[in-house]
PDB file of N, CA and C in Angstrom:
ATOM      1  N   UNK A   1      76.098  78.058  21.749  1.00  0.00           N
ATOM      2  CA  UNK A   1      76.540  78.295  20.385  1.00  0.00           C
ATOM      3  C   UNK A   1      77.132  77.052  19.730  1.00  0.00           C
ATOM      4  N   UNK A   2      77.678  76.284  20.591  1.00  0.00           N
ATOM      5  CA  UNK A   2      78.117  75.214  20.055  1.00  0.00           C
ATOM      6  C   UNK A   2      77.476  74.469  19.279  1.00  0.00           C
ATOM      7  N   UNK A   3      76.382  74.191  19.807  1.00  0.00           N
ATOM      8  CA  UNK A   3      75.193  72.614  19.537  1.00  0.00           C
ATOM      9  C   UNK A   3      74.800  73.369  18.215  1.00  0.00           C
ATOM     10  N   UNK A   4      74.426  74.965  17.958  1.00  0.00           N
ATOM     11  CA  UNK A   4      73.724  75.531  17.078  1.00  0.00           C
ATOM     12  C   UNK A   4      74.713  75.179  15.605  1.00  0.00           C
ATOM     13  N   UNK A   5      76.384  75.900  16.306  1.00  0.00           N
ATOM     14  CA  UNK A   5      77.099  76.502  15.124  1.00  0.00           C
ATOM     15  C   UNK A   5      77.501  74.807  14.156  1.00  0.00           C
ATOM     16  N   UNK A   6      77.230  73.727  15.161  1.00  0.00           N
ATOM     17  CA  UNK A   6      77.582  72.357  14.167  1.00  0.00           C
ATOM     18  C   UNK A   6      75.773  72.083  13.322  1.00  0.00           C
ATOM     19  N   UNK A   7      74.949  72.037  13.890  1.00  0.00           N
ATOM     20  CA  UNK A   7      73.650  72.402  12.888  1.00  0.00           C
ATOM     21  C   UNK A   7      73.259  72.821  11.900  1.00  0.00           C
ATOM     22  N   UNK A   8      74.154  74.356  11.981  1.00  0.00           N
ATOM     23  CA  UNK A   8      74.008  75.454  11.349  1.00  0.00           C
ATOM     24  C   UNK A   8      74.633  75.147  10.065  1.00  0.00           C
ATOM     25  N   UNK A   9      75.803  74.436  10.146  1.00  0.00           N
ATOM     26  CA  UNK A   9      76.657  73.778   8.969  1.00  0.00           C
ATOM     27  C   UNK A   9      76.185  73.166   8.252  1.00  0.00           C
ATOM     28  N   UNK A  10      75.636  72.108   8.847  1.00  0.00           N
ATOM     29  CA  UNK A  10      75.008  71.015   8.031  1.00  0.00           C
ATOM     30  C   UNK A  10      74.149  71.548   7.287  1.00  0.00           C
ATOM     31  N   UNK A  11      73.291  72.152   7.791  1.00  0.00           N
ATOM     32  CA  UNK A  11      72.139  72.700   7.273  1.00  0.00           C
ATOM     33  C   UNK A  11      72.413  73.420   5.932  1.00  0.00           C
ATOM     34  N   UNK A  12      73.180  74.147   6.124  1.00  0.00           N
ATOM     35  CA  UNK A  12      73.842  75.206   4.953  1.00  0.00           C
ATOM     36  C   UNK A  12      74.291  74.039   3.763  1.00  0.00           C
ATOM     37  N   UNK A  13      75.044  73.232   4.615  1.00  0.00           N
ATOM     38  CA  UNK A  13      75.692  72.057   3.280  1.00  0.00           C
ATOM     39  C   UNK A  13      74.839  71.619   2.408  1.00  0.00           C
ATOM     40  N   UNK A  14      73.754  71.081   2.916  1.00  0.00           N
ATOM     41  CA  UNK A  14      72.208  70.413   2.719  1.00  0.00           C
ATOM     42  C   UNK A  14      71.066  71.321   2.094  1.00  0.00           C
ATOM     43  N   UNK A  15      71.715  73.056   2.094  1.00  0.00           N
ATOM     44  CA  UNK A  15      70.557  73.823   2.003  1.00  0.00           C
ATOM     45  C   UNK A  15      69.176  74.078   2.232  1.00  0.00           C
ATOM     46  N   UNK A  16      69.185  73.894   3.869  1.00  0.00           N
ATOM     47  CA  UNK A  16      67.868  74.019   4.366  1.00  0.00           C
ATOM     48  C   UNK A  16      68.048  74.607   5.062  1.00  0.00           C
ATOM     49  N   UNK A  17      67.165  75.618   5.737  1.00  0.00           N
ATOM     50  CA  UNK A  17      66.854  76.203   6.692  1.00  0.00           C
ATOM     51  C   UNK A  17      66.530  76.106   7.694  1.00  0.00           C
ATOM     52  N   UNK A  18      67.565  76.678   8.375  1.00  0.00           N
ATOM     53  CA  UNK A  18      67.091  76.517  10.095  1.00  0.00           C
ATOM     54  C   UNK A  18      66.707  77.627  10.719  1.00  0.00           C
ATOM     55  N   UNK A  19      65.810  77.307  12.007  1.00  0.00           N
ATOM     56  CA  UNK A  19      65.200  78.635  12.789  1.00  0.00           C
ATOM     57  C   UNK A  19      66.009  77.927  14.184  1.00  0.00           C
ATOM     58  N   UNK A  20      66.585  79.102  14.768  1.00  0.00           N
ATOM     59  CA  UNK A  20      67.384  78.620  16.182  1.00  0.00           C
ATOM     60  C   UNK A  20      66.976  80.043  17.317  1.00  0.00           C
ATOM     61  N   UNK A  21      67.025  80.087  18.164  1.00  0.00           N
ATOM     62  CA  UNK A  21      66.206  80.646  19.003  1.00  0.00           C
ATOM     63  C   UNK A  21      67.740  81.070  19.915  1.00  0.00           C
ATOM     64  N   UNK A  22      68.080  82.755  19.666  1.00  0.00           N
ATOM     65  CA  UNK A  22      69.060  82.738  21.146  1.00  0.00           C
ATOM     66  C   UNK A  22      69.388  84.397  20.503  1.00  0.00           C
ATOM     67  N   UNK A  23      69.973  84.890  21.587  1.00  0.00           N
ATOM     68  CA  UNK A  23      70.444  86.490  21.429  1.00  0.00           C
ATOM     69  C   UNK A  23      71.193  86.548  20.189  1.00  0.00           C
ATOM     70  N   UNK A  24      71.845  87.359  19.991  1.00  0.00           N
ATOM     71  CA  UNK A  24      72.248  87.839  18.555  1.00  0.00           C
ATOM     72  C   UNK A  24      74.092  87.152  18.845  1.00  0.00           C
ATOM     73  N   UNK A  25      74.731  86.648  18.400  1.00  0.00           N
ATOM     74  CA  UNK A  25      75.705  86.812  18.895  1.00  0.00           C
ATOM     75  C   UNK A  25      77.093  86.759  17.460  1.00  0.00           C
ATOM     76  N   UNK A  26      78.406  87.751  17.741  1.00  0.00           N
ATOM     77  CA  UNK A  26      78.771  87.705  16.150  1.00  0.00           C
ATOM     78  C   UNK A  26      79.527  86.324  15.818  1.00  0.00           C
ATOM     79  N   UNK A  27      79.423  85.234  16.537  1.00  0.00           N
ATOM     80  CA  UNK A  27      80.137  84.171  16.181  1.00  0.00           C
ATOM     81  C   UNK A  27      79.238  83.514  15.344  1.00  0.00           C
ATOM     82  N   UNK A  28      78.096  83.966  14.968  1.00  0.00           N
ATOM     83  CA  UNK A  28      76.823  82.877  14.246  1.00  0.00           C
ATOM     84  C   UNK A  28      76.741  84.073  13.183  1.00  0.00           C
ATOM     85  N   UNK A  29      77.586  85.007  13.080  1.00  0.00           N
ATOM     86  CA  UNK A  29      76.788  86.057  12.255  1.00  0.00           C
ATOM     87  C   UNK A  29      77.486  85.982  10.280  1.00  0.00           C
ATOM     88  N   UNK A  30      78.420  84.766  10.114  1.00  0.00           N
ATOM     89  CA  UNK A  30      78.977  84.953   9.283  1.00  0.00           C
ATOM     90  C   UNK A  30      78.298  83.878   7.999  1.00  0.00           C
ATOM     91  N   UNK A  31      77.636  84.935   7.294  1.00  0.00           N
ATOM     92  CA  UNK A  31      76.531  84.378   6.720  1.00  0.00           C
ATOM     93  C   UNK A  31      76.931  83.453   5.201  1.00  0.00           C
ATOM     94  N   UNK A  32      78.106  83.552   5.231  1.00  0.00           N
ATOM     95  CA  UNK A  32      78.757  82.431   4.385  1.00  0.00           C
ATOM     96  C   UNK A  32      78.969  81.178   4.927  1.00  0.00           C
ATOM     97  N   UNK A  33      79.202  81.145   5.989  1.00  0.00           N
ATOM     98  CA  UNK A  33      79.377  79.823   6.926  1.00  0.00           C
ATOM     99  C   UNK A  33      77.913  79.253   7.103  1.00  0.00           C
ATOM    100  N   UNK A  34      76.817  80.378   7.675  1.00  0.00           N
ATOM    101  CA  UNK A  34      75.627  79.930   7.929  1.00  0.00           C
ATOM    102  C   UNK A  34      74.745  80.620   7.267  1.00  0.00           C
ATOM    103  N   UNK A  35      74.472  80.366   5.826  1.00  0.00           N
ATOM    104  CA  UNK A  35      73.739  81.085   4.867  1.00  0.00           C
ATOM    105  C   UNK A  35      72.068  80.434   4.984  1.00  0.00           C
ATOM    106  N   UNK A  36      71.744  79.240   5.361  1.00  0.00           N
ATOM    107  CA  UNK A  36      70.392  79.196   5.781  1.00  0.00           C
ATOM    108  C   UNK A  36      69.798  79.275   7.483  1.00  0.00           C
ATOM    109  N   UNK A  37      70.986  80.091   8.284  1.00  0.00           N
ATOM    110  CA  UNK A  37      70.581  79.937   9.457  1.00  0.00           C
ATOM    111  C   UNK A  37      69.705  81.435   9.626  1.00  0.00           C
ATOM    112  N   UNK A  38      68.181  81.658  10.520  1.00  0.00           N
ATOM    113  CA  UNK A  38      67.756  82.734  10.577  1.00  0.00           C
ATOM    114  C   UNK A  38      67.686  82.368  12.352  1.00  0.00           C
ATOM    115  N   UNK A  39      67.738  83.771  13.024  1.00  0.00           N
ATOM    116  CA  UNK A  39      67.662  83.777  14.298  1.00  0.00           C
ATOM    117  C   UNK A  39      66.668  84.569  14.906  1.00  0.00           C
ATOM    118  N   UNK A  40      65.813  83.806  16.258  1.00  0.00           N
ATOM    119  CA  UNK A  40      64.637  84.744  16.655  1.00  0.00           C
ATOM    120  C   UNK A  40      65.142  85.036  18.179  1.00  0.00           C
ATOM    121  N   UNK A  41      64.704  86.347  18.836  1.00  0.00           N
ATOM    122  CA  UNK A  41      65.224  86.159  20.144  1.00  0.00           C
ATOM    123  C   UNK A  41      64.275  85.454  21.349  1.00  0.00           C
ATOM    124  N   UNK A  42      63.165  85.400  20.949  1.00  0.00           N
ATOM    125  CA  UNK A  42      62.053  84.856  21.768  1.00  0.00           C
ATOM    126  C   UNK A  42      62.228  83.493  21.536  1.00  0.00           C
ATOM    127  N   UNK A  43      62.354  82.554  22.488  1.00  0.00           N
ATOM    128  CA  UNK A  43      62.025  81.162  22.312  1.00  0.00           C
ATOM    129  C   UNK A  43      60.746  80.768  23.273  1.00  0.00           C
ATOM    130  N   UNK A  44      60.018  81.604  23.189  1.00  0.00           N
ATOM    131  CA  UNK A  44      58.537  80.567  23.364  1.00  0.00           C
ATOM    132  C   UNK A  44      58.190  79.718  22.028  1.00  0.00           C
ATOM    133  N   UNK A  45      57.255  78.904  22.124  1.00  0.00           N
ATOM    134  CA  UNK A  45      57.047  77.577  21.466  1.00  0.00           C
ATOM    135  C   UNK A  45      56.112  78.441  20.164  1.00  0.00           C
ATOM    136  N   UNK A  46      55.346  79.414  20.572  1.00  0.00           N
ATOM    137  CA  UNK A  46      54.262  80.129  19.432  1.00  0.00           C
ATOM    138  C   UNK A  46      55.453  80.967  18.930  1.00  0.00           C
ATOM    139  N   UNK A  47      56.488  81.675  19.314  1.00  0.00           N
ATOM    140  CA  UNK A  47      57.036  81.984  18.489  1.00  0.00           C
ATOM    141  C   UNK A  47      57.761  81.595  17.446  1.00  0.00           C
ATOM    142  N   UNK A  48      58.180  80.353  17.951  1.00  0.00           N
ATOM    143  CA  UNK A  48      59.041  80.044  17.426  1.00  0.00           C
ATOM    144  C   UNK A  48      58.097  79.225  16.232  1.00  0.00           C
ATOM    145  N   UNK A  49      56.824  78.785  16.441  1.00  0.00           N
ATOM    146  CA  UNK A  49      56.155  78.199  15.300  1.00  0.00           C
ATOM    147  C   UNK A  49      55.499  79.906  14.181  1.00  0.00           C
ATOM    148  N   UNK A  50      55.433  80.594  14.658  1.00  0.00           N
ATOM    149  CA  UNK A  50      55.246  81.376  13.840  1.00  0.00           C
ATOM    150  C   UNK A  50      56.327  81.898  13.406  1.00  0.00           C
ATOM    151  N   UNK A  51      57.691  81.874  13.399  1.00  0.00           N
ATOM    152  CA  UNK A  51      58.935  82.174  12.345  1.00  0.00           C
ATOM    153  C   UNK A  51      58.955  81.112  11.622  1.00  0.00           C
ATOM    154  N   UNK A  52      58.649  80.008  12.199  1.00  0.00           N
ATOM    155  CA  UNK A  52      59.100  78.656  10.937  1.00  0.00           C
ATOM    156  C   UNK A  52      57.570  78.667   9.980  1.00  0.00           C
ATOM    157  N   UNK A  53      56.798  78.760  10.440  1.00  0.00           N
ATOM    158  CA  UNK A  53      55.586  79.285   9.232  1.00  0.00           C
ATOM    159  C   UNK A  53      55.584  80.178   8.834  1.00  0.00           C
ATOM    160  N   UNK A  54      56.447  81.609   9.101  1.00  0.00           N
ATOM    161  CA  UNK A  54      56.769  82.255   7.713  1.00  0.00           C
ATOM    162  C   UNK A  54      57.914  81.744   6.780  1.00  0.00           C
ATOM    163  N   UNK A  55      58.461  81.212   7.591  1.00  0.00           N
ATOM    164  CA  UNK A  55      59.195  80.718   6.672  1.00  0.00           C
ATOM    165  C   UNK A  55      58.979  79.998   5.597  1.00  0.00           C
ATOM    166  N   UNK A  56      58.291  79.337   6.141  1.00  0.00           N
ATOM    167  CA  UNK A  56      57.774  78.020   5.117  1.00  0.00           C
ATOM    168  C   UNK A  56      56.835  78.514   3.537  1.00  0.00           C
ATOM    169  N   UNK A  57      56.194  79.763   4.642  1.00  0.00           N
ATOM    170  CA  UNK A  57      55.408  80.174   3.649  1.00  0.00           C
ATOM    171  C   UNK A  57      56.014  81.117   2.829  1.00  0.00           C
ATOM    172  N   UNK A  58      57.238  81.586   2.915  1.00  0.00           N
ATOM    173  CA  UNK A  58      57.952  82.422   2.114  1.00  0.00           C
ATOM    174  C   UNK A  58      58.417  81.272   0.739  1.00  0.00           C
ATOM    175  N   UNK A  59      59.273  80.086   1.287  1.00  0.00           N
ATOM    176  CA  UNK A  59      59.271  79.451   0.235  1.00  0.00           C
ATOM    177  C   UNK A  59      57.665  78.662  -0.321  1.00  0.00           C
ATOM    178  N   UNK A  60      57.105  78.907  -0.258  1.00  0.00           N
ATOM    179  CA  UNK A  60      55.831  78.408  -0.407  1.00  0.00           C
ATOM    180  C   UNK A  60      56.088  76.867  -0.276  1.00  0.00           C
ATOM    181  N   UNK A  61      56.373  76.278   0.871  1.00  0.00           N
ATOM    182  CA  UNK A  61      56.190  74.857   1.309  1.00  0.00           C
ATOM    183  C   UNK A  61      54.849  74.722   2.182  1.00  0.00           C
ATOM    184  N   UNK A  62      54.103  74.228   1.699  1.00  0.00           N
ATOM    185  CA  UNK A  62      52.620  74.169   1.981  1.00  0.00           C
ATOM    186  C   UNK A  62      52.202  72.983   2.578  1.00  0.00           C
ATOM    187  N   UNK A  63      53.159  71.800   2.507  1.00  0.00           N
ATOM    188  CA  UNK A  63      52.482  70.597   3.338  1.00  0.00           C
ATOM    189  C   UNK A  63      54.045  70.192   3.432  1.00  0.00           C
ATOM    190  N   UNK A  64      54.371  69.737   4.781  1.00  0.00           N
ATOM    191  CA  UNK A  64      55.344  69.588   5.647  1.00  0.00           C
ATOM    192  C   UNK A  64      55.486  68.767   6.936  1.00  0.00           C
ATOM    193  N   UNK A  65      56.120  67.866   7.137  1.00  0.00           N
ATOM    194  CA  UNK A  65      55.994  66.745   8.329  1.00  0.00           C
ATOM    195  C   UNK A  65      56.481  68.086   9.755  1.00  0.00           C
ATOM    196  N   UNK A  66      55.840  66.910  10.702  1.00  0.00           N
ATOM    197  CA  UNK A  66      56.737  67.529  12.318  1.00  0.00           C
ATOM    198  C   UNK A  66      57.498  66.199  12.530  1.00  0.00           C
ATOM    199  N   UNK A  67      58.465  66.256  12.425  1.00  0.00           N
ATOM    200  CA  UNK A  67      59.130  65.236  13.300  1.00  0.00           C
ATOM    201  C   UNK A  67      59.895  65.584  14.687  1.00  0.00           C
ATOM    202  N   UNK A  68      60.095  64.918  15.445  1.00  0.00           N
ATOM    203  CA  UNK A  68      59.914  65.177  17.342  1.00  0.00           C
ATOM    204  C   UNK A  68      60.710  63.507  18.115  1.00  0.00           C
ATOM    205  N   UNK A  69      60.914  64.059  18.904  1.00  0.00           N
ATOM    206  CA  UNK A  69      60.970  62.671  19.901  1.00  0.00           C
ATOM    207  C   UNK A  69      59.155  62.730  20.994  1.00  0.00           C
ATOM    208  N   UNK A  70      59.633  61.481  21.448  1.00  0.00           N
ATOM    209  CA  UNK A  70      58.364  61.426  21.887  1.00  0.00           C
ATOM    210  C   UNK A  70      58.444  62.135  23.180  1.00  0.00           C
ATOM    211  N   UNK A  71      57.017  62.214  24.488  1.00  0.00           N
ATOM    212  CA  UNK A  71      56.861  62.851  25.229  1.00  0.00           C
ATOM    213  C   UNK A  71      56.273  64.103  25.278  1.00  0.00           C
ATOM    214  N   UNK A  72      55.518  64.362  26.843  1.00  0.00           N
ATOM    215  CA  UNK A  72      54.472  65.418  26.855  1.00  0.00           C
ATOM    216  C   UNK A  72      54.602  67.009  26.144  1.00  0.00           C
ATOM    217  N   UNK A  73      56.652  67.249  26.547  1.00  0.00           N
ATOM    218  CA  UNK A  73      56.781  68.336  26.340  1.00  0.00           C
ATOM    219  C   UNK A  73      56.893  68.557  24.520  1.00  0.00           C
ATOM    220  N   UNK A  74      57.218  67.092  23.531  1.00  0.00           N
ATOM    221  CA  UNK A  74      57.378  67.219  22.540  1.00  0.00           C
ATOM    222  C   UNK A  74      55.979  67.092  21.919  1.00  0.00           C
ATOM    223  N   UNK A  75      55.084  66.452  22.913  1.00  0.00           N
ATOM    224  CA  UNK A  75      54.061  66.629  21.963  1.00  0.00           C
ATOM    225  C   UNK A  75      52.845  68.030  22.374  1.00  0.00           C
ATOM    226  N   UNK A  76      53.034  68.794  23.172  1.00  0.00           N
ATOM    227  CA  UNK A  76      52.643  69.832  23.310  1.00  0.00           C
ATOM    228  C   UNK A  76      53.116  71.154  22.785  1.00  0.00           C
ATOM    229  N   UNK A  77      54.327  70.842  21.795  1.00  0.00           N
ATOM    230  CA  UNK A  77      55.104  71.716  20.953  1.00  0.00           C
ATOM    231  C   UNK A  77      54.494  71.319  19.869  1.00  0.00           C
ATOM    232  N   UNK A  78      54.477  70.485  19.757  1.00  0.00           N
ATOM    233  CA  UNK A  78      53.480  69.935  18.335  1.00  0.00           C
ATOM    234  C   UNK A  78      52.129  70.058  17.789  1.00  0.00           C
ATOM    235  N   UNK A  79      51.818  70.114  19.118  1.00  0.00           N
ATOM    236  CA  UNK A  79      50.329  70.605  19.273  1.00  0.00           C
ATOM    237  C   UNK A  79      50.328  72.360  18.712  1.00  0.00           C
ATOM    238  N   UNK A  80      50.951  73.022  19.384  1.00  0.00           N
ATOM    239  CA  UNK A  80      51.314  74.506  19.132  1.00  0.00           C
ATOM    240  C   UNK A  80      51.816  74.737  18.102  1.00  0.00           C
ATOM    241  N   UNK A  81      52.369  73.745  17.148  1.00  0.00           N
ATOM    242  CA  UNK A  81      53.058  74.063  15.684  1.00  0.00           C
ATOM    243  C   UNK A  81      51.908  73.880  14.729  1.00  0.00           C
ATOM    244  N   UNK A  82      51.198  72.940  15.101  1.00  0.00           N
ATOM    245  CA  UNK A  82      49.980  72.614  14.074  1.00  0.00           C
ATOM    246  C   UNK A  82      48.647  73.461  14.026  1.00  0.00           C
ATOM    247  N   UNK A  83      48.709  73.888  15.360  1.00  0.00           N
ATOM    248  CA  UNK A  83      47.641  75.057  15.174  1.00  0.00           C
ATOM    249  C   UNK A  83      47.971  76.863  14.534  1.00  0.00           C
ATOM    250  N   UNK A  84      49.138  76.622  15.181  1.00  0.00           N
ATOM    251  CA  UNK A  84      49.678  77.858  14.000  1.00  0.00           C
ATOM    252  C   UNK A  84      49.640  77.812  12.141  1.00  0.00           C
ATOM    253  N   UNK A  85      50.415  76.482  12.076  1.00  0.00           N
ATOM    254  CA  UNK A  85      50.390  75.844  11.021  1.00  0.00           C
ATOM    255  C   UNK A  85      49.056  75.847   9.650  1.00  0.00           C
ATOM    256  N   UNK A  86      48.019  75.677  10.759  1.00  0.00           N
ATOM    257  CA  UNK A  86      46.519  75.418  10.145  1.00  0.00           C
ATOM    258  C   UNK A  86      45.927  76.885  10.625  1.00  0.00           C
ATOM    259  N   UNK A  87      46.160  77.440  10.828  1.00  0.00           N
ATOM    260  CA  UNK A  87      45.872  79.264  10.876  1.00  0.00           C
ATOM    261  C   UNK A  87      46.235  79.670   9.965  1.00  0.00           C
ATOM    262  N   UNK A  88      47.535  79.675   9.235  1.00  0.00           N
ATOM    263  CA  UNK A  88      48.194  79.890   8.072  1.00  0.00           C
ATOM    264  C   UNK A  88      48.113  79.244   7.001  1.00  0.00           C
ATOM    265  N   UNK A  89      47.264  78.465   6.516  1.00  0.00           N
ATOM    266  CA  UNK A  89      47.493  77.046   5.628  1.00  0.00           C
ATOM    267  C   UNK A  89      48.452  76.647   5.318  1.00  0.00           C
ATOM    268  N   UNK A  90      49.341  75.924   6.251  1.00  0.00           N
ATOM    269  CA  UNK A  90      50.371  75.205   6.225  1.00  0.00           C
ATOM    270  C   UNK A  90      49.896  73.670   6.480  1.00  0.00           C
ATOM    271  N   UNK A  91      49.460  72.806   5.699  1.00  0.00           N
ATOM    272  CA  UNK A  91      49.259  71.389   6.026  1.00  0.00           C
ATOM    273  C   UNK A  91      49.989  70.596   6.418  1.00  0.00           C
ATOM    274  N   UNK A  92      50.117  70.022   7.659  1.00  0.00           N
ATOM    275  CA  UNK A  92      50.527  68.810   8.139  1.00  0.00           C
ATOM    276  C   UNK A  92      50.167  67.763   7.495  1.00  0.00           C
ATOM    277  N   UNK A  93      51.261  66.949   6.314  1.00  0.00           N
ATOM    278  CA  UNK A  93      50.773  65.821   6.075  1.00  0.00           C
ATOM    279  C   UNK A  93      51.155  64.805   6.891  1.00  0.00           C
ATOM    280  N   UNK A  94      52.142  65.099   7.468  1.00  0.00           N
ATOM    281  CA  UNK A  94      52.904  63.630   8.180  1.00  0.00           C
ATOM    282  C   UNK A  94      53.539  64.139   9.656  1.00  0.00           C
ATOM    283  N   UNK A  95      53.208  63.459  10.472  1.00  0.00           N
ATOM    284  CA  UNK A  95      53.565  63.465  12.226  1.00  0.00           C
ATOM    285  C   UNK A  95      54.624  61.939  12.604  1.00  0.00           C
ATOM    286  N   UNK A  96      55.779  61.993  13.294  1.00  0.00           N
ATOM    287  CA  UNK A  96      56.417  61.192  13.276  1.00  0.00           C
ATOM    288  C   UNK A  96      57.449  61.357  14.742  1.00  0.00           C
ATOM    289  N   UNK A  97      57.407  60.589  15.847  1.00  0.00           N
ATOM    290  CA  UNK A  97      57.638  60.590  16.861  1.00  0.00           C
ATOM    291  C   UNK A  97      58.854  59.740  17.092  1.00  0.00           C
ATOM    292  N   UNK A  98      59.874  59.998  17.331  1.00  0.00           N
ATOM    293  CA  UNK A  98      61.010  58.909  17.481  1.00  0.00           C
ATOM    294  C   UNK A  98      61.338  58.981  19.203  1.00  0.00           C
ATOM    295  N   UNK A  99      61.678  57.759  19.279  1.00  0.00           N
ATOM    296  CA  UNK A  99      62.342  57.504  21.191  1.00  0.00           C
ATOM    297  C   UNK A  99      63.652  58.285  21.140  1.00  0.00           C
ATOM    298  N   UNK A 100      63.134  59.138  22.032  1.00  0.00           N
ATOM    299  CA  UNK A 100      64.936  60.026  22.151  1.00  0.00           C
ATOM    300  C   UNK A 100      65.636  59.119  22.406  1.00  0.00           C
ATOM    301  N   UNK A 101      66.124  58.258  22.581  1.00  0.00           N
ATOM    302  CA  UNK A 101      67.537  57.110  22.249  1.00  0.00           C
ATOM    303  C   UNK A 101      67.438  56.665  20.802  1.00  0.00           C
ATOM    304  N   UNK A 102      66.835  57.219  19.806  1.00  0.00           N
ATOM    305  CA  UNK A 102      66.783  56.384  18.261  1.00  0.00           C
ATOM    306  C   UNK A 102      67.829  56.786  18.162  1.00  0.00           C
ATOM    307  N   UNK A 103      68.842  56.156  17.666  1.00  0.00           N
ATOM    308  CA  UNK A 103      70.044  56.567  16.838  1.00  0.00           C
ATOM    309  C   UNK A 103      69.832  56.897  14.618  1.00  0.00           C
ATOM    310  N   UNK A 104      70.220  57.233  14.241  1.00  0.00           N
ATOM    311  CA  UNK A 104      70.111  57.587  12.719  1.00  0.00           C
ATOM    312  C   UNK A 104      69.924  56.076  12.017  1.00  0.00           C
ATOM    313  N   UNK A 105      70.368  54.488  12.763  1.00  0.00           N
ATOM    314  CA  UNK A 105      69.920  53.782  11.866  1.00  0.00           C
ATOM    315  C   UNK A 105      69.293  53.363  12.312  1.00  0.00           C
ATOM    316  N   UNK A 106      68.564  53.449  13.715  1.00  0.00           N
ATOM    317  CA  UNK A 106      67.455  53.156  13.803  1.00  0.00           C
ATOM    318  C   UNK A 106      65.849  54.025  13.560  1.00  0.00           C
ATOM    319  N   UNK A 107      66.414  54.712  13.003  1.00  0.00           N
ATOM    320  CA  UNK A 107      65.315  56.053  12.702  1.00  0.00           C
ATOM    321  C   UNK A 107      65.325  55.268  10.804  1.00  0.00           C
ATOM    322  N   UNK A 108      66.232  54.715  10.666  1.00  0.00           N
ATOM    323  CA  UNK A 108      66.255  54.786   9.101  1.00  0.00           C
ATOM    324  C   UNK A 108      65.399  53.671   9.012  1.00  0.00           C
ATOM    325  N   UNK A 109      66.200  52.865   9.599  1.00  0.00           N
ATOM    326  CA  UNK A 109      65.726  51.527   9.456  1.00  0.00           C
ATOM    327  C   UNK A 109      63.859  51.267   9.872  1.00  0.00           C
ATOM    328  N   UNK A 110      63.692  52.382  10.692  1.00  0.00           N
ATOM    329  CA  UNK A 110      61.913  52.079  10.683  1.00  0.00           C
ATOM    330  C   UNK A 110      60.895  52.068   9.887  1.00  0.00           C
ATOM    331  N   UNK A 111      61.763  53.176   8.442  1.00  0.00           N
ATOM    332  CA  UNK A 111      60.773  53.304   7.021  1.00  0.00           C
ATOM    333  C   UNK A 111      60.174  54.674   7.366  1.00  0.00           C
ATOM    334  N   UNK A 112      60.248  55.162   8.609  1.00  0.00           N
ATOM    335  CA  UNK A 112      59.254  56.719   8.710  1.00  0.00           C
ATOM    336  C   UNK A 112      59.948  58.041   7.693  1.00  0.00           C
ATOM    337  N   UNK A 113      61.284  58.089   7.516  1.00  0.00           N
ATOM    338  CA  UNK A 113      62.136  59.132   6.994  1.00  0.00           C
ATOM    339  C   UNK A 113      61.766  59.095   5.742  1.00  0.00           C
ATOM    340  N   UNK A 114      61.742  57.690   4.794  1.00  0.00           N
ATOM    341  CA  UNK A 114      61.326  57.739   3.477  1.00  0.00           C
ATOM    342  C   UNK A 114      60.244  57.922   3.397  1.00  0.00           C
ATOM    343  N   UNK A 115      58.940  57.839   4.654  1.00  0.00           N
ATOM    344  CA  UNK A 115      57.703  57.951   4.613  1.00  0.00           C
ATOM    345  C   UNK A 115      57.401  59.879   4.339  1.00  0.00           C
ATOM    346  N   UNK A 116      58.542  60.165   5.225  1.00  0.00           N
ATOM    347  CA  UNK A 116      58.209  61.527   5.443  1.00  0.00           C
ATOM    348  C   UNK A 116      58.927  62.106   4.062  1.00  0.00           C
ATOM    349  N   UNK A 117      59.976  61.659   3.571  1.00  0.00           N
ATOM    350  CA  UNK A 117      60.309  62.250   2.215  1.00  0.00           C
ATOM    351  C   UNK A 117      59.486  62.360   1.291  1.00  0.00           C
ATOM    352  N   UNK A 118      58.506  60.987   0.640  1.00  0.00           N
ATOM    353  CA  UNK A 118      57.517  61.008   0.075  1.00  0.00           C
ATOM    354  C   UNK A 118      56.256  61.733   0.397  1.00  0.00           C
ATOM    355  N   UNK A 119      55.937  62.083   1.085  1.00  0.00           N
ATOM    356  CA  UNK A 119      55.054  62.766   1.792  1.00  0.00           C
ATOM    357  C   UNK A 119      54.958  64.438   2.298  1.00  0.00           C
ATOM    358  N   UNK A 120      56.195  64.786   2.536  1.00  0.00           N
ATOM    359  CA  UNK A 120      56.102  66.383   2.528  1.00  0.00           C
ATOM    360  C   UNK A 120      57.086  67.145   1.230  1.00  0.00           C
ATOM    361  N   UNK A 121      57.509  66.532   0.239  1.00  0.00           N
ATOM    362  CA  UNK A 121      58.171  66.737  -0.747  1.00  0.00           C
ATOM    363  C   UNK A 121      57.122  67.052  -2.031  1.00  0.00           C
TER     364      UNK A 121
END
């Protein structure tokens, strides 16, 4: 709950939506605190890409980056998001892989974030 309930904040601050994957629990349930957080109880990888593509498609966001760290298990989640994705017409315009050690200015500093702003916006 921890890692989620500091996420969950931001997210809300920022007004975006998050999909987080875990039992129901009432410390996440206070929907003023976490007004864009939605919760699924299944965390397989297809599920969890088919809640974030309804989602997406509820707000009608139709072309949308994956961003990921790199590696087999991140890119075989990716693989599974994009084929859901393209079942639904959800277009992938932009794919973007960072070294799990990037820190935020080195993620900035590469040009991919403004790439991906321009690009799934």
């Amino acid at each position: 709950n921890s890692e989620i309930d500091a996420v969950a904040r931001m997210a809300a601050y920022w007004n975006l939506p998050i999909i987080g994957y875990m039992a129901a629990s009432n410390a996440l349930a206070d929907k003023r605190a976490y007004k864009t957080l939605a919760r699924i109880s299944t965390r397989s990888t297809n599920s969890i890409a088919e809640a974030t593509c309804a989602l997406l498609k509820h707000y009608r966001w139709n072309k949308v980056a994956i961003v990921t760290n790199v590696g087999a298990v991140a890119y075989d989640r990716t693989v599974a998001f994009e084929e859901v994705f393209h079942s639904r017409g959800v277009q992938v315009v932009k794919k973007v892989m960072f070294d799990e050690y990037a820190d935020a200015a080195m993620m900035r500093s590469s040009g991919l974030i403004q790439e991906v702003r321009n690009s799934a916006r």
